[in-house]
Protein backbone atom coordinates (compact mmCIF):
# COMPACT_ATOMS: atom_id res chain seq x y z
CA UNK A 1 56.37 7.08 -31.62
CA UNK A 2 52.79 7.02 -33.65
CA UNK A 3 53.00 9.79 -35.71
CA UNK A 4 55.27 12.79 -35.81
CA UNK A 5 59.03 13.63 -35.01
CA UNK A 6 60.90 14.36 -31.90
CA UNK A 7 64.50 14.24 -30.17
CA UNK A 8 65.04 12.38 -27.12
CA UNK A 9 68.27 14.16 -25.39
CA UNK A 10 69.76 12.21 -22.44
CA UNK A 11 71.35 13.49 -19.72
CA UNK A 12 74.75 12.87 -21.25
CA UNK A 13 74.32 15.29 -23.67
CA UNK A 14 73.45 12.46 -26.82
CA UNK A 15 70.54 12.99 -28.94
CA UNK A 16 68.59 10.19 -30.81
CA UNK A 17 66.01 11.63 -33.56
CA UNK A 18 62.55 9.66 -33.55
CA UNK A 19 60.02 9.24 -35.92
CA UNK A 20 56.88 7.50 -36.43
CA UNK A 21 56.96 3.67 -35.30
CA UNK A 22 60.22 3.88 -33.38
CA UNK A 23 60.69 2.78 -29.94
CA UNK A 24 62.86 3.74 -27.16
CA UNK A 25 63.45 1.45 -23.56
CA UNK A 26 64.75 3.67 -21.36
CA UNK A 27 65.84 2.73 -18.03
CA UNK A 28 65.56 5.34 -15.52
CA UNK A 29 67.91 8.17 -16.84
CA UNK A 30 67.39 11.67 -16.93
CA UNK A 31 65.61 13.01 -20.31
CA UNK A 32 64.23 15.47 -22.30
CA UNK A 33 61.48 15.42 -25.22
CA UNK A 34 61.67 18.02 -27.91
CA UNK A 35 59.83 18.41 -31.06
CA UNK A 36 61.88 20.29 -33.57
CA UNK A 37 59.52 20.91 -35.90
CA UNK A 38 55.72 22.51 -36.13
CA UNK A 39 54.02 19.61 -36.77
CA UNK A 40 52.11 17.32 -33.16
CA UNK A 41 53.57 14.58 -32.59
CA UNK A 42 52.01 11.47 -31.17
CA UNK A 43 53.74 9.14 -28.55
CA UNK A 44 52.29 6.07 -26.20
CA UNK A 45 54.43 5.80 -23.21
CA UNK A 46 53.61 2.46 -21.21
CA UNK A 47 55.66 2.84 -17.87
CA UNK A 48 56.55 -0.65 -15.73
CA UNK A 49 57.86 -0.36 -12.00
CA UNK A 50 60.60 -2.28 -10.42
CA UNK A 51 61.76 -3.20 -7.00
CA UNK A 52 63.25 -1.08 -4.87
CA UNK A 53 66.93 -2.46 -4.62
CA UNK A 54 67.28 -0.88 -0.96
């Protein structure tokens, strides 16, 4: 996160609320972004593939 606030929800129903400078590895689960609030928020996301382990 750069600037602003948001909640990461995870597929299993948890929540983790974000703000400026956090950071968050996530590893291939199903997500959702929200921004609670009316302010932008601001967020790099730098994405790294993997092998295939078929």
């Amino acid at each position: 996160m750069l600037t602003g606030h948001l909640t990461l929800e995870l597929d299993n129903g948890k929540t983790k609320e974000l703000q400026a400078h956090d950071i968050v590895i996530q590893r291939g689960t199903r997500h959702a972004w929200r921004n609670p609030s009316a302010a932008p928020a601001t967020v790099l996301f730098v994405l790294v593939g993997s092998a295939s382990s078929s």
